[in-house]
Protein backbone atom coordinates (compact mmCIF):
# COMPACT_ATOMS: atom_id res chain seq x y z
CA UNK A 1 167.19 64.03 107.64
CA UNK A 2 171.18 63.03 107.07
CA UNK A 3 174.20 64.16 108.52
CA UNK A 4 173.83 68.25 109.25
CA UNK A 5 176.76 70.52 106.74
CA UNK A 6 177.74 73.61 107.88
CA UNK A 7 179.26 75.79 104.81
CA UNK A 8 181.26 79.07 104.82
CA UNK A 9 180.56 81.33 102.17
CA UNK A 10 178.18 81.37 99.25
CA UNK A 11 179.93 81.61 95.69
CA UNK A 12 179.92 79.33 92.57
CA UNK A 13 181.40 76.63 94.71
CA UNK A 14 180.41 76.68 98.23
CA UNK A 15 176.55 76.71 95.90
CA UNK A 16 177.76 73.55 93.49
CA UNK A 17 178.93 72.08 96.62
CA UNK A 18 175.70 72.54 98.78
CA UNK A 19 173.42 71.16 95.94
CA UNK A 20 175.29 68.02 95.33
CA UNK A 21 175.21 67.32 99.66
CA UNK A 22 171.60 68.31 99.80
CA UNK A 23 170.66 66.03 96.90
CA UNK A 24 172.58 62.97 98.58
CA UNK A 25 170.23 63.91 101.62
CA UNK A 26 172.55 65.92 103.76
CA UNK A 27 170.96 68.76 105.94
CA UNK A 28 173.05 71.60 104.58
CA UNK A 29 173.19 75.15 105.57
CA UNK A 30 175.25 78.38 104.28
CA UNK A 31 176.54 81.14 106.12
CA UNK A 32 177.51 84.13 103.97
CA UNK A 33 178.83 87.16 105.36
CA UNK A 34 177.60 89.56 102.80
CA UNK A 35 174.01 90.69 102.96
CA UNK A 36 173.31 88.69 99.19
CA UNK A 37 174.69 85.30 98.14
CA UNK A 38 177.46 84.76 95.27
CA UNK A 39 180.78 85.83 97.11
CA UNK A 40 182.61 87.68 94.91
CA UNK A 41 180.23 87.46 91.92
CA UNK A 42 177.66 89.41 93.47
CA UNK A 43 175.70 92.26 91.50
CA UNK A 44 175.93 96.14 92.16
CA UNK A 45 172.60 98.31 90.90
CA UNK A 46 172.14 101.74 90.97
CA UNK A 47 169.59 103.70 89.28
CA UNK A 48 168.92 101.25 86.65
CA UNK A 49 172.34 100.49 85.53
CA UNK A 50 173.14 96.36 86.60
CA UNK A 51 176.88 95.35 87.28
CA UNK A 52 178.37 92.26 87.77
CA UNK A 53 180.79 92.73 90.61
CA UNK A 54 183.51 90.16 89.68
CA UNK A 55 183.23 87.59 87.09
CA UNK A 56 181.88 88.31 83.68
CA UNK A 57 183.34 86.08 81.12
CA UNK A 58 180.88 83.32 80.69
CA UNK A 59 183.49 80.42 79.16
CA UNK A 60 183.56 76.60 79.31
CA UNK A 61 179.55 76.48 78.58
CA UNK A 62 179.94 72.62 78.74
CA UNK A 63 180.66 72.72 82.15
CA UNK A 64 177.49 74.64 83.28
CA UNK A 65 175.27 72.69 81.20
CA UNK A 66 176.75 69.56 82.95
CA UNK A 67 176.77 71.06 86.77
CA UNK A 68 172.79 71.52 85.76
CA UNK A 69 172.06 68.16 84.25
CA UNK A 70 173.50 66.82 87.02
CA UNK A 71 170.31 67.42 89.48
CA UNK A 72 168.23 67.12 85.79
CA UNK A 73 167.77 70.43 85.21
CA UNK A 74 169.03 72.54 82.08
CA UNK A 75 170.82 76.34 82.35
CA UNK A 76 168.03 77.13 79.70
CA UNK A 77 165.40 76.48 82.19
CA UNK A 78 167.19 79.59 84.95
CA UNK A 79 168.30 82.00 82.29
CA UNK A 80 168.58 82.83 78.64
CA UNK A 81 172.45 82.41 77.02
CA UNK A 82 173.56 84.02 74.18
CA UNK A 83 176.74 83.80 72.26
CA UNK A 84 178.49 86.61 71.26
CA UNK A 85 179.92 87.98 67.99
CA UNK A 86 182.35 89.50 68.24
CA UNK A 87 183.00 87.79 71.06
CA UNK A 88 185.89 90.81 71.78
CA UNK A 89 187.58 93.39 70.57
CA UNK A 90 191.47 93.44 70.81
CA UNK A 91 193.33 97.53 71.13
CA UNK A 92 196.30 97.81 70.20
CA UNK A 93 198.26 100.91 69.63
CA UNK A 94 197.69 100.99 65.50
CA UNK A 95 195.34 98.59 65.13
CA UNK A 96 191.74 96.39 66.67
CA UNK A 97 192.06 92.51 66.41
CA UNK A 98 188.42 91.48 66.48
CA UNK A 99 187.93 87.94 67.95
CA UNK A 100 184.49 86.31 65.91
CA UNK A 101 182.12 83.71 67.03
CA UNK A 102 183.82 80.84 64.68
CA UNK A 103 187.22 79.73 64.07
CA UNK A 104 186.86 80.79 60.55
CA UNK A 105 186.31 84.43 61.24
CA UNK A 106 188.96 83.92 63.83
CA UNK A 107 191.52 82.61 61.05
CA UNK A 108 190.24 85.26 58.50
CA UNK A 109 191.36 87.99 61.37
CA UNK A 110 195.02 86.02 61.77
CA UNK A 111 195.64 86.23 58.28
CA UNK A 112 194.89 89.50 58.07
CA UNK A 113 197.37 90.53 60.63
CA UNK A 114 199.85 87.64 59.57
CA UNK A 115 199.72 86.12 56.05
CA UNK A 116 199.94 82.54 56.22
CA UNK A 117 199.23 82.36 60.35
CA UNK A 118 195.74 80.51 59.63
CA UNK A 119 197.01 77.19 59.20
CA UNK A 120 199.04 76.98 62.43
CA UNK A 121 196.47 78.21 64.41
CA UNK A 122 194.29 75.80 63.30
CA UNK A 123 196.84 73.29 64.24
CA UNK A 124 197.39 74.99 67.51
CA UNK A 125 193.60 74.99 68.52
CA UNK A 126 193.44 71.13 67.32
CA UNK A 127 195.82 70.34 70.16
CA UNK A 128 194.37 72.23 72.56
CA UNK A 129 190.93 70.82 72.00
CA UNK A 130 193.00 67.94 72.85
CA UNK A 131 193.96 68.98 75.97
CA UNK A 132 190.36 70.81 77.05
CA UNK A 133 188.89 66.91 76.61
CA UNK A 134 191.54 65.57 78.74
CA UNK A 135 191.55 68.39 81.33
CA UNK A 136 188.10 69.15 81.66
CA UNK A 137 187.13 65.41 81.46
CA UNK A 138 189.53 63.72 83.12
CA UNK A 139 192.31 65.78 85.15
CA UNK A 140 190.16 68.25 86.71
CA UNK A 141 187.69 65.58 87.97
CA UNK A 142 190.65 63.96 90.20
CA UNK A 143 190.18 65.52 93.90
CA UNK A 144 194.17 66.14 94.14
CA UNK A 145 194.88 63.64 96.41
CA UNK A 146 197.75 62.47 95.20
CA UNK A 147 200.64 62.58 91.97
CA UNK A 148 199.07 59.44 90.62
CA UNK A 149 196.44 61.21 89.54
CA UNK A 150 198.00 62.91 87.00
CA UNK A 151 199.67 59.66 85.41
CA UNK A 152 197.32 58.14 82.17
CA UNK A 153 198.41 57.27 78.98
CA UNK A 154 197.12 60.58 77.36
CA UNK A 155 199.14 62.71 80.17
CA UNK A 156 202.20 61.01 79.73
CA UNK A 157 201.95 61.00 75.68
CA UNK A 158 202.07 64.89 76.64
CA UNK A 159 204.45 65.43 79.49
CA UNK A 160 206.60 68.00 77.72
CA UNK A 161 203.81 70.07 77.93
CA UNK A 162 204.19 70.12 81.67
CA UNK A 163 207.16 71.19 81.50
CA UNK A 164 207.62 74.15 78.10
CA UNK A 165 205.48 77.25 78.71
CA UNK A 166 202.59 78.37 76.74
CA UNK A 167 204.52 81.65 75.77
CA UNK A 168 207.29 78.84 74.56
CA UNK A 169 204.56 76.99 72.22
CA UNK A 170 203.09 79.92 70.98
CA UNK A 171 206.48 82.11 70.42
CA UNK A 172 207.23 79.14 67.84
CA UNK A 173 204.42 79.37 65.89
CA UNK A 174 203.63 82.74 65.88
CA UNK A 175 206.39 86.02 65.16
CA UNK A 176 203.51 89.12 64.98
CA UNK A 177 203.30 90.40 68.80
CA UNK A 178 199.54 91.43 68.70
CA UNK A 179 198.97 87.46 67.83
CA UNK A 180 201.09 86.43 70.12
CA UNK A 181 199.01 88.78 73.10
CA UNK A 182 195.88 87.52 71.61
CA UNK A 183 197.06 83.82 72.44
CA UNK A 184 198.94 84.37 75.44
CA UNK A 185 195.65 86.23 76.77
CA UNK A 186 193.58 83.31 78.18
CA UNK A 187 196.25 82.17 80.64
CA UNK A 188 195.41 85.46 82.69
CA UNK A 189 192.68 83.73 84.11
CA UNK A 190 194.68 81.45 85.45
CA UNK A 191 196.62 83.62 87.49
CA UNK A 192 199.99 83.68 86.08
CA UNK A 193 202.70 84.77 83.25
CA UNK A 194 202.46 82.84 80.23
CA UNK A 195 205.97 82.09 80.71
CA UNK A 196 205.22 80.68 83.78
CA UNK A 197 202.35 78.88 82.61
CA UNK A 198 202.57 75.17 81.50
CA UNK A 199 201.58 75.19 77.61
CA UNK A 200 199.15 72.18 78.55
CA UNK A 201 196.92 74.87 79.70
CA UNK A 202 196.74 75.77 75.80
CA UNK A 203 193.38 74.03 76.44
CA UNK A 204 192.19 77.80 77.72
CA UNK A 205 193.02 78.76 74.29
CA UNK A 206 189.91 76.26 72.55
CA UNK A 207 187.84 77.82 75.41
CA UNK A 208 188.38 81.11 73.80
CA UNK A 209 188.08 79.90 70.04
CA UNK A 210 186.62 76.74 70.10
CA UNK A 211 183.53 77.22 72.30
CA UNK A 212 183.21 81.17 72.49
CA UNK A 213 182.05 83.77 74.58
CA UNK A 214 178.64 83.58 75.83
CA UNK A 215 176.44 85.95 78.03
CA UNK A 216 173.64 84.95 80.40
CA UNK A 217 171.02 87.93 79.92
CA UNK A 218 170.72 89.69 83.03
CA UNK A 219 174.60 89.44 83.24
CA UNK A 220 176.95 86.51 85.21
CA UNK A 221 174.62 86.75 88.65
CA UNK A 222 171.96 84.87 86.73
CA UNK A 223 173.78 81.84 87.04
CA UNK A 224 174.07 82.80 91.15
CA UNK A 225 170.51 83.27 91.40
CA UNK A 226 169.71 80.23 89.06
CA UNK A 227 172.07 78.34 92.04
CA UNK A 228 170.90 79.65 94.21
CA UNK A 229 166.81 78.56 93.30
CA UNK A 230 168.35 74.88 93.21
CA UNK A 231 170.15 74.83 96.60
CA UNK A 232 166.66 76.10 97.68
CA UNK A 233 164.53 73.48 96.18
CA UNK A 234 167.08 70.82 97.24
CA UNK A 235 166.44 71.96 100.76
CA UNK A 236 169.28 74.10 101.36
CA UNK A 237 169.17 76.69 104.35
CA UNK A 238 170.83 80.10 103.56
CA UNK A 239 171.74 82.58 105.62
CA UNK A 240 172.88 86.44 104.46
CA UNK A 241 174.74 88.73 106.91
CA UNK A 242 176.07 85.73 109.24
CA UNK A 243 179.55 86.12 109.14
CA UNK A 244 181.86 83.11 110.74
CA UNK A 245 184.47 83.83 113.72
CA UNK A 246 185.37 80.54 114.64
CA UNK A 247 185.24 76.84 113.08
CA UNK A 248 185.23 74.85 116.55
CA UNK A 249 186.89 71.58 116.69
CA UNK A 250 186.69 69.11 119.83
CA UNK A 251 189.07 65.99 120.04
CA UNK A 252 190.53 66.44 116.37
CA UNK A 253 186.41 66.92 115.07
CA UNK A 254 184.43 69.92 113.99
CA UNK A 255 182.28 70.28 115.63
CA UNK A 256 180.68 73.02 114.35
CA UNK A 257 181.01 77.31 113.78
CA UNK A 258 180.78 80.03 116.06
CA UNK A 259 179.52 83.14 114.78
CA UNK A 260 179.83 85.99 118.04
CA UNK A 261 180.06 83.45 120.79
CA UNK A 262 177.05 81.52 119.86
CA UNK A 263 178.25 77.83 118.71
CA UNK A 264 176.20 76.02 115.76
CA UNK A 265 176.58 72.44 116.08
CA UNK A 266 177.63 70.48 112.64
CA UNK A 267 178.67 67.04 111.57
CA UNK A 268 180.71 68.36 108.98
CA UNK A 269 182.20 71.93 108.17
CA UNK A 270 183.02 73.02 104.66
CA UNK A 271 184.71 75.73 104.24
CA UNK A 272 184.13 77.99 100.25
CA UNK A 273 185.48 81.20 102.27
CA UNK A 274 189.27 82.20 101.03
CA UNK A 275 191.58 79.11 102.23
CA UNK A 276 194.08 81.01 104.24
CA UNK A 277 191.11 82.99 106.17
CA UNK A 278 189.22 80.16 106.99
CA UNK A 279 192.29 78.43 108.80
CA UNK A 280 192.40 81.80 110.76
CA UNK A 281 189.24 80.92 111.77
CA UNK A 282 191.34 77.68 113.85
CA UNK A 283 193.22 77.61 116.63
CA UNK A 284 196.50 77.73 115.74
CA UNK A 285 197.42 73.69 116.10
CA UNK A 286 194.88 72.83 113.70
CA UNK A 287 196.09 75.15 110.72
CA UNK A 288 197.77 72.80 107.59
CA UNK A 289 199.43 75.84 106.26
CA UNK A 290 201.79 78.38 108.26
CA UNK A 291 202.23 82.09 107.31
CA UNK A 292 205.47 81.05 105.44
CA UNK A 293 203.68 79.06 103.16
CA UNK A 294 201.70 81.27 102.01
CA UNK A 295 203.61 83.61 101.62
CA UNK A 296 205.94 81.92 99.41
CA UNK A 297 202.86 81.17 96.44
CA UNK A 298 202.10 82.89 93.30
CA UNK A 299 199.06 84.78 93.86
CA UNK A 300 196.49 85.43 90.68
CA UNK A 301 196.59 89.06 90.70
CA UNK A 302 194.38 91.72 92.40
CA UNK A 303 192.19 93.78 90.55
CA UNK A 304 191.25 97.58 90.64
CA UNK A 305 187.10 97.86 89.29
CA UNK A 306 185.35 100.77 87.87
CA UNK A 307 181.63 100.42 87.70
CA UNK A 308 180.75 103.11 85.67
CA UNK A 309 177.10 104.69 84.42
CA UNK A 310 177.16 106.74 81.10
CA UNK A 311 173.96 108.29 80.21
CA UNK A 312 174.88 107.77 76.40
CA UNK A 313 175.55 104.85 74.06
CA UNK A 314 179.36 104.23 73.27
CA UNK A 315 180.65 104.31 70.10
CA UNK A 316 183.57 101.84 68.41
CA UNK A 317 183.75 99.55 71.44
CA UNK A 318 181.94 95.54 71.04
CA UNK A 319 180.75 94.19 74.89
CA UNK A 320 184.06 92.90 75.68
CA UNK A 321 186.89 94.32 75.05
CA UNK A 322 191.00 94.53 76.03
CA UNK A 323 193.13 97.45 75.86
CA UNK A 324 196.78 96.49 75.00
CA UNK A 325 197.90 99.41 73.53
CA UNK A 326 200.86 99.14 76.27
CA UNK A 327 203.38 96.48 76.89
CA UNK A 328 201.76 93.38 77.96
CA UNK A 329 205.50 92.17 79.22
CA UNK A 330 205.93 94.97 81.52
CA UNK A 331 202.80 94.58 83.01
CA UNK A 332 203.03 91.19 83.83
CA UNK A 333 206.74 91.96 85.29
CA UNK A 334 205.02 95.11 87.48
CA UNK A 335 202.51 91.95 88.94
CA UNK A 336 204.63 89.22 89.01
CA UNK A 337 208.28 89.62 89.17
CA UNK A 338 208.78 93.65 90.72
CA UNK A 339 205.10 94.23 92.47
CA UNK A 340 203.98 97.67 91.70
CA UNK A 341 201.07 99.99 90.32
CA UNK A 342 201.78 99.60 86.65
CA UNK A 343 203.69 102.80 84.88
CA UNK A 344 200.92 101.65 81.81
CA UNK A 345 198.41 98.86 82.35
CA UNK A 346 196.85 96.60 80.58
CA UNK A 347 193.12 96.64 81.09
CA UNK A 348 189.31 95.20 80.18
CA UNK A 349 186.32 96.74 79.92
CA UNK A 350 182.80 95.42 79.59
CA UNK A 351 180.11 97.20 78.35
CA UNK A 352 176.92 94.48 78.76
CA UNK A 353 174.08 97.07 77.75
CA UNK A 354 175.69 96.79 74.09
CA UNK A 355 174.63 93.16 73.70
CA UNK A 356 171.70 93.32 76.81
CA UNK A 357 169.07 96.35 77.22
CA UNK A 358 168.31 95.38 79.96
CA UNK A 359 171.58 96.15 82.00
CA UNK A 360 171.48 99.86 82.00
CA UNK A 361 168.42 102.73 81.16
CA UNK A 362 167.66 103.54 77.64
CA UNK A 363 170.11 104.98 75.84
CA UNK A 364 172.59 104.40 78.73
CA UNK A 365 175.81 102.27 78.47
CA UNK A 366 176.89 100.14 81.37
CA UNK A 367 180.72 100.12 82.23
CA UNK A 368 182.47 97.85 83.85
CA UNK A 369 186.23 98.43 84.24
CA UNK A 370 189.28 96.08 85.26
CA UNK A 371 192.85 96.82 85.59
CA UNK A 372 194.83 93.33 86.95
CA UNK A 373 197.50 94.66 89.59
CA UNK A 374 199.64 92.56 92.34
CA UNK A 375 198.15 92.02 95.41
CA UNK A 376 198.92 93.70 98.41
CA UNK A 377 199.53 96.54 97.18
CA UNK A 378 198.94 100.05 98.88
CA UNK A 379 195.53 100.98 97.62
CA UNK A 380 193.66 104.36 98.41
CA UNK A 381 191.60 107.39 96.91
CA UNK A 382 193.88 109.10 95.13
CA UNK A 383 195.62 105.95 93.46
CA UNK A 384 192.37 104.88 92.17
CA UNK A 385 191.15 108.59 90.44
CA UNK A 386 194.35 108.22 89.26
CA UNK A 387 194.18 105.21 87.35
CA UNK A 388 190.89 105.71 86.45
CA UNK A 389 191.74 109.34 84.52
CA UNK A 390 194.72 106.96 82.55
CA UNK A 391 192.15 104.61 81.52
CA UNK A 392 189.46 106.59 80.52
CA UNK A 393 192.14 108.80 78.28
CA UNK A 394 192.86 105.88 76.83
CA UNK A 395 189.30 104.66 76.16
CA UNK A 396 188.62 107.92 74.54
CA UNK A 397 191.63 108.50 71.99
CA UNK A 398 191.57 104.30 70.97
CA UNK A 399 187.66 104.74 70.00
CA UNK A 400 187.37 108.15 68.98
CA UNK A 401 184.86 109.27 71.31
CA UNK A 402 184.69 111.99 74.33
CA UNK A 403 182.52 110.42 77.37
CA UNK A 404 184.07 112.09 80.28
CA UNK A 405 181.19 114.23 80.69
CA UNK A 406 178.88 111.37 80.30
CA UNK A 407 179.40 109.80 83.36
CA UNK A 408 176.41 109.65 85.75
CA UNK A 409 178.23 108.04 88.51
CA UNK A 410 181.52 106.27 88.81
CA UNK A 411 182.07 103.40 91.83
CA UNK A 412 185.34 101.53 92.78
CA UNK A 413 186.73 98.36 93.91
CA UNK A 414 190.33 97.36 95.04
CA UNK A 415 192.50 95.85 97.46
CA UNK A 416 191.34 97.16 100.41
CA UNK A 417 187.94 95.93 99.27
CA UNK A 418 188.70 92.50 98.57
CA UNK A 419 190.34 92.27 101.77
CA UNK A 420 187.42 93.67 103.71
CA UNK A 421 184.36 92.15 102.02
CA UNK A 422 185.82 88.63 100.93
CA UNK A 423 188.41 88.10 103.77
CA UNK A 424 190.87 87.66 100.36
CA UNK A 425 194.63 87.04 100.50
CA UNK A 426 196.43 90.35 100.40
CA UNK A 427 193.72 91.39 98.55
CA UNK A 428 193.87 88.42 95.39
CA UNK A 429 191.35 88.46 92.94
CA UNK A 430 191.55 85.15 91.13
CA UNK A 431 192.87 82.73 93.86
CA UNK A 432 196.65 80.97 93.79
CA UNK A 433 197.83 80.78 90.33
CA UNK A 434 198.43 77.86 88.31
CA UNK A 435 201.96 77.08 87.82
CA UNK A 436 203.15 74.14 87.25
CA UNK A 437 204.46 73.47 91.10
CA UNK A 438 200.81 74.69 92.02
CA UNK A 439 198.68 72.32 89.81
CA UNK A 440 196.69 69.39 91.05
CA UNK A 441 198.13 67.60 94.19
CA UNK A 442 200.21 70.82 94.80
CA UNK A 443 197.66 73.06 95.36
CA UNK A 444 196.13 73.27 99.27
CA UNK A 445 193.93 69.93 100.19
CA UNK A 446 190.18 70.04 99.53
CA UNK A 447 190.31 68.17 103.02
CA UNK A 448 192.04 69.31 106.38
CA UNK A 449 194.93 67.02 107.02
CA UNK A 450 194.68 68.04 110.54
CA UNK A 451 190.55 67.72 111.26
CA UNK A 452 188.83 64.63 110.56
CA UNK A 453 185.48 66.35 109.55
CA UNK A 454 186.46 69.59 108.06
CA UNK A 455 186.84 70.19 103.93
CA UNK A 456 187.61 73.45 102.01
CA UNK A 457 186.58 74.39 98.44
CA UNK A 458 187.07 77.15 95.82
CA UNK A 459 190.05 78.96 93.78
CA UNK A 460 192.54 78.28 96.40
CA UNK A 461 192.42 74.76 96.21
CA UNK A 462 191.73 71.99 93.59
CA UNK A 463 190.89 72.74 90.86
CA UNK A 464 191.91 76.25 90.71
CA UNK A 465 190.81 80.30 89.89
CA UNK A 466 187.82 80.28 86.99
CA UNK A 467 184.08 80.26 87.61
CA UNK A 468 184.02 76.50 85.84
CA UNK A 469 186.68 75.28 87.83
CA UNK A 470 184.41 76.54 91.08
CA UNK A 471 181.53 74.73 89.78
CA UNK A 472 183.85 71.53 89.74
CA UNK A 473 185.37 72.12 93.20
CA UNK A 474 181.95 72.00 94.60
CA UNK A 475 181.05 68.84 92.86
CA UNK A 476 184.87 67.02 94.21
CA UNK A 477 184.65 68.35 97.76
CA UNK A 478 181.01 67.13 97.60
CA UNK A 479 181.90 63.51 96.74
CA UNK A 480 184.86 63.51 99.24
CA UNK A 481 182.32 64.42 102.15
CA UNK A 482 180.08 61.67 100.98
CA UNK A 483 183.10 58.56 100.90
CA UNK A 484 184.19 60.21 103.75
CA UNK A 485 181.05 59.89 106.04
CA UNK A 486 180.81 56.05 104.32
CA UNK A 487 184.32 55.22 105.62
């Protein structure tokens, strides 16, 4: 048997990360904390109603295809994927932008909102095709070791796009503001303004209408499970309900983790746990990043969840679906730039039983609710009832339906919750954001810079927040271990 692994945590990429070790013939084992595997993408059931806690956009499918080929396997042969159509529903105030499974049905919608708004779009998703190829196969792939990795012909041919926003290139093209929400969207998932946002990450934007939305059947913990089945075959040892209270390091080394007093040895420690927790987890000489420093980042937002059971079928509403019938500009301001519980947010809701019977009863809807709110905010009781009531008004007068007396059962998930269950950053959802002085080589090192033997992996560091970027953290902190241990 190799060289023994010790990870922290069990999402997307402490998972990707354990099945690329185990297949080079490292002894890897996983301590989670939680009593199931998946970190925050763990599933909540209750009387036959399935949620999926966190993620549940299924984007990039290119990416989980490859992560599976990689060990020769295909995501067909763990779970079922189907692409959606409409693959979501836009509310506004006066109107519903509905997003189709082509680009044609896509530019049929834009010119029906904006005559003559076809043609640059399809110009505007050409170029960010353009960038997906270079970012997903090239940039991305880089471990974020250094600048230099961002230098090549095809990133210098576009460096302006470093340095203009994606709010800037899509302002120019498009004047209608529901078109200009519907573009500016995507970046959300990265974590930051759109203004804020270098318009190289237009490549989110082909994502969206290029590839489509997809959904596993089951719902997003599919994939976890289907992970989870191929760390297990590989060899992988998991353990539930073991949380970490100590990474010990001897002479500059890990040695290995502590969990209550009693020491497990390791040759290596990797930690997928949030990055500024699992430094806590040090003594204090062999943290990379003080207090200050974190401090000073953008944050991705927080989130404040609804899981929701209605004992009817909804009416008017598709399986995703984005309510911004408010000001998308003073939301992001009330996260961003003045943090605060938004006067009238934005929000998503995802109702999987419309496209998948077999996430809720029969003749039940499954609802899954997100508002995106700054971190660290005060969170308790009352605030969330409160939002929740604002929503659900909403939800009723924008699809012309009463449900409030439908509800079975109603569960919810905020900052507090984050902080508590996934040891998260003042309570972050998404990870650090990605601005342009936190992309790449900016971002917080894969590897310690401090201890020889001890790596780090997920939304906090390279390549950033996004269930496909996860997958690819895994893989790079993976293949840094393994030159590592050859050097």
């Amino acid at each position: 048997m190799g060289e023994k692994v010790i990870i922290i945590g069990s999402g997307f990429s402490s998972l990707s990360a354990s099945c690329y070790l185990a297949k080079q013939g490292y002894d890897v084992s996983i301590y989670e904390k939680n009593n199931t595997v998946g970190g925050r993408a763990r599933q909540f059931v209750r009387d036959g109603f399935t949620f999926d806690m966190g993620p549940s956009w299924y984007w990039m499918p290119d990416i989980f295809e490859r992560f599976f080929n990689d060990f020769g396997k295909k995501t067909s042969d763990f779970y079922q994927l189907d692409k959606l159509d409409p693959a979501y529903k836009i509310f506004f105030s006066d109107d519903i932008i509905t997003i189709g499974d082509s680009m044609d049905k896509i530019c049929d919608e834009f010119e029906r909102i904006e005559k003559g708004s076809a043609k640059p779009l399809r110009k505007f998703i050409k170029k960010a095709q353009e960038n997906y190829e270079i970012a997903i196969h090239k940039i991305v792939l880089r471990p974020g070791l250094s600048p230099l990795e961002l230098v090549s012909k095809d990133t210098v041919l576009r460096l302006d796009q470093f340095f203009k926003s994606i709010s800037h290139d899509v302002r120019k093209k498009f004047k209608n503001p529901k078109l200009i929400s519907t573009l500016e969207f995507p970046v959300l998932f990265l974590g930051a303004k759109p203004n804020k946002t270098p318009s190289f990450y237009s490549f989110m934007n082909f994502a969206d209408f290029g590839l489509g939305t997809w959904h596993p059947k089951g719902g997003m913990y599919q994939v976890i499970r289907a992970m989870e089945q191929l760390a297990l075959e590989l060899g992988v040892k998991i353990y539930t309900d073991h949380a970490v209270t100590k990474i010990e390091v001897t002479k500059g080394l890990a040695t290995g983790i502590s969990i209550d007093g009693k020491h497990i040895n390791a040759d290596v420690v990797l930690s997928g746990a949030d990055y500024h927790h699992s430094e806590t987890l040090l003594e204090t000489q062999f943290r990379q990043y003080s207090e200050g420093y974190w401090n000073k980042k953008t944050f991705a937002p927080s989130s404040l969840l609804f899981y929701v059971g209605f004992d009817k079928k909804l009416q008017n509403v598709s399986h995703h679906n984005l309510f911004f019938d408010t000001s998308f500009e003073q939301h992001a301001i009330e996260i961003y730039d003045d943090p605060k519980w938004p006067e009238a947010p934005l929000f998503y809701a995802n109702f999987p039983s419309i496209t998948d019977s077999s996430m809720a009863p029969k003749g039940c809807e499954t609802g899954f609710f997100l508002i995106p709110i700054a971190p660290d905010l005060e969170d308790n009781q009352q605030l969330r009832n409160k939002y929740f009531n604002i929503i659900l008004d909403r939800v009723q007068k924008l699809t012309y339906q009463k449900v409030e007396n439908n509800i079975l059962f109603k569960e919810d998930f905020c900052v507090n919750d984050f902080v508590e269950q996934y040891n998260s950053y003042k309570g972050n959802a998404y990870g650090m954001a990605n601005t342009l002085m936190q992309t790449a080589f900016l971002r917080p090192k894969l590897h310690s810079k401090k201890v020889k033997n001890l790596f780090f992996t997920g939304q906090l560091t390279v390549p950033g927040p996004g269930v496909p970027p996860a997958l690819i953290s895994g893989k790079l902190v993976s293949e840094l271990i393994i030159n590592y241990q050859k050097t």
